[in-house]
C-alpha atoms as a PDB file:
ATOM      1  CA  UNK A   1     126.321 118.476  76.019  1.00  0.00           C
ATOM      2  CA  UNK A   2     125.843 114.813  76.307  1.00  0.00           C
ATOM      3  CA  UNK A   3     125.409 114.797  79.843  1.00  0.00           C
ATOM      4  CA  UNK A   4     122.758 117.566  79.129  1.00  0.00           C
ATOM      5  CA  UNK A   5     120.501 115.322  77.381  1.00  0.00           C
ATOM      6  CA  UNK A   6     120.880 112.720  79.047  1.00  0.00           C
ATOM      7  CA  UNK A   7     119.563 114.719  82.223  1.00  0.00           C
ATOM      8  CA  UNK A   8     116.270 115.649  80.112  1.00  0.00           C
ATOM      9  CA  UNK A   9     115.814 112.366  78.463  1.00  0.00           C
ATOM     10  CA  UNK A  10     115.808 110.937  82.323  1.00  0.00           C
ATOM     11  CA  UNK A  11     112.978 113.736  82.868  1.00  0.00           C
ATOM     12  CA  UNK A  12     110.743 112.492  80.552  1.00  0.00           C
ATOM     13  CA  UNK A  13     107.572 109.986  80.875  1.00  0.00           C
ATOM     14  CA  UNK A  14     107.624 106.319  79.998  1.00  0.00           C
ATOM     15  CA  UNK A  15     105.288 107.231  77.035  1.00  0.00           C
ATOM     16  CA  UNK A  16     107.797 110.350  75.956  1.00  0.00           C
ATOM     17  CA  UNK A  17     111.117 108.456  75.982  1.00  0.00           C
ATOM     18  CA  UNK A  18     109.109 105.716  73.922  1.00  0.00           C
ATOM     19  CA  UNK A  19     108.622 108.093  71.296  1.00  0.00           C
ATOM     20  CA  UNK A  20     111.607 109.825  70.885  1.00  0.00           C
ATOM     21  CA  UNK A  21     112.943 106.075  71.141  1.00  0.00           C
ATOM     22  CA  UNK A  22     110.503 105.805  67.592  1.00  0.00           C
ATOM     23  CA  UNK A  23     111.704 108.770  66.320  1.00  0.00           C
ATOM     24  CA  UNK A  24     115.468 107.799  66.680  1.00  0.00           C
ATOM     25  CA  UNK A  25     114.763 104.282  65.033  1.00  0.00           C
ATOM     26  CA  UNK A  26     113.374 106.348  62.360  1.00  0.00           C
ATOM     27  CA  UNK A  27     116.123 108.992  61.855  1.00  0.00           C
ATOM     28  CA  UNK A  28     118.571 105.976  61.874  1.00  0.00           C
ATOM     29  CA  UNK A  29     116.711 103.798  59.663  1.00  0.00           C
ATOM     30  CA  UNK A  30     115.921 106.507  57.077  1.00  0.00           C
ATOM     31  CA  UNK A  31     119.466 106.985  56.464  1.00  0.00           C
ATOM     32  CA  UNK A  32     120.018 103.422  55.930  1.00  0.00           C
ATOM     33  CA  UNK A  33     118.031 103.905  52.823  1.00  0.00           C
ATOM     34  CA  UNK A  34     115.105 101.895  54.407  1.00  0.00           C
ATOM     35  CA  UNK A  35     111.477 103.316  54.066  1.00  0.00           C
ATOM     36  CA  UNK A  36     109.975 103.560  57.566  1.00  0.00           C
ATOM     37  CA  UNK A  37     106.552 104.760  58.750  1.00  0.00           C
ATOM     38  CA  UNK A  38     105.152 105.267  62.555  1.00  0.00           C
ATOM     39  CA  UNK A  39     101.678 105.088  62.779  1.00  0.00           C
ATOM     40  CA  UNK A  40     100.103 106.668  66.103  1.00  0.00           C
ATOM     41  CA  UNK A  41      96.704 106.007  67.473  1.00  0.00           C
ATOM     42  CA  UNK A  42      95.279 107.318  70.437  1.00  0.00           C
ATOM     43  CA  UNK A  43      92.733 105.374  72.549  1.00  0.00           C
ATOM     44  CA  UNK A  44      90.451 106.687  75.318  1.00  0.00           C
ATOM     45  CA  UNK A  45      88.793 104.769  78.200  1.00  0.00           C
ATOM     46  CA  UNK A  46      86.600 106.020  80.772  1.00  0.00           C
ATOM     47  CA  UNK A  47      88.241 104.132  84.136  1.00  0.00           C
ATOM     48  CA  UNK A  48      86.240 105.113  86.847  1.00  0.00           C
ATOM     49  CA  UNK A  49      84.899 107.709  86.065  1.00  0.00           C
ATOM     50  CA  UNK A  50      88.145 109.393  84.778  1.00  0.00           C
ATOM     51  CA  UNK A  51      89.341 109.606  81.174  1.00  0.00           C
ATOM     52  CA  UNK A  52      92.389 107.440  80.128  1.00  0.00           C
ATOM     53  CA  UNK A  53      94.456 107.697  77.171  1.00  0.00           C
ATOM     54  CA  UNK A  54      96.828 104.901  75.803  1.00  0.00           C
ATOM     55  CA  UNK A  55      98.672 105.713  72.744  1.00  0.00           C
ATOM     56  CA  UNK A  56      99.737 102.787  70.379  1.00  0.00           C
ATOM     57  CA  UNK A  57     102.732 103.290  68.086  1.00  0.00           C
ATOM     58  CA  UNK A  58     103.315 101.280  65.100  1.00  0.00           C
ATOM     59  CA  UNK A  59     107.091 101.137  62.955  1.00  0.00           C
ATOM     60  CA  UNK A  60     106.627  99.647  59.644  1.00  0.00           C
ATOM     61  CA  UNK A  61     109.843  98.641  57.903  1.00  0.00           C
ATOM     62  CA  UNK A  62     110.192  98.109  54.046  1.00  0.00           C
ATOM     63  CA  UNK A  63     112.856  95.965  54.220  1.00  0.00           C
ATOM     64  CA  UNK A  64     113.565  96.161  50.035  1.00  0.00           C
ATOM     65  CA  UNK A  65     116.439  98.301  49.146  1.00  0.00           C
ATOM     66  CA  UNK A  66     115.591 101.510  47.861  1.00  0.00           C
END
């Protein structure tokens, strides 16, 4: 089974294994008792012509015990 994923998570994209990489820092830190929050923002570009999208991801950590 662990092989498994590891054969998808190689499969994703850069920006894909970044956010799963959020999401596990989440899961982890949210049963740690710590109060995270990911905020997402999308922005586009027109690069020649063609629309770009970068997507910005921000982990916010309240570091207080809960």
């Amino acid at each position: 089974m662990v092989e498994e994923l590891l054969e998808k998570y190689r499969q994703l994209t850069s920006s894909q294994k970044l956010f799963f990489e959020l999401l596990v820092f989440v899961y982890i830190g949210s049963r740690n008792g710590k109060g995270i929050a990911i905020e997402a923002q999308t922005i586009k570009k027109v690069v020649n012509g063609e629309i770009k999208h970068k997507y910005v991801y921000t982990v916010v950590v309240d570091e207080e015990d809960n």
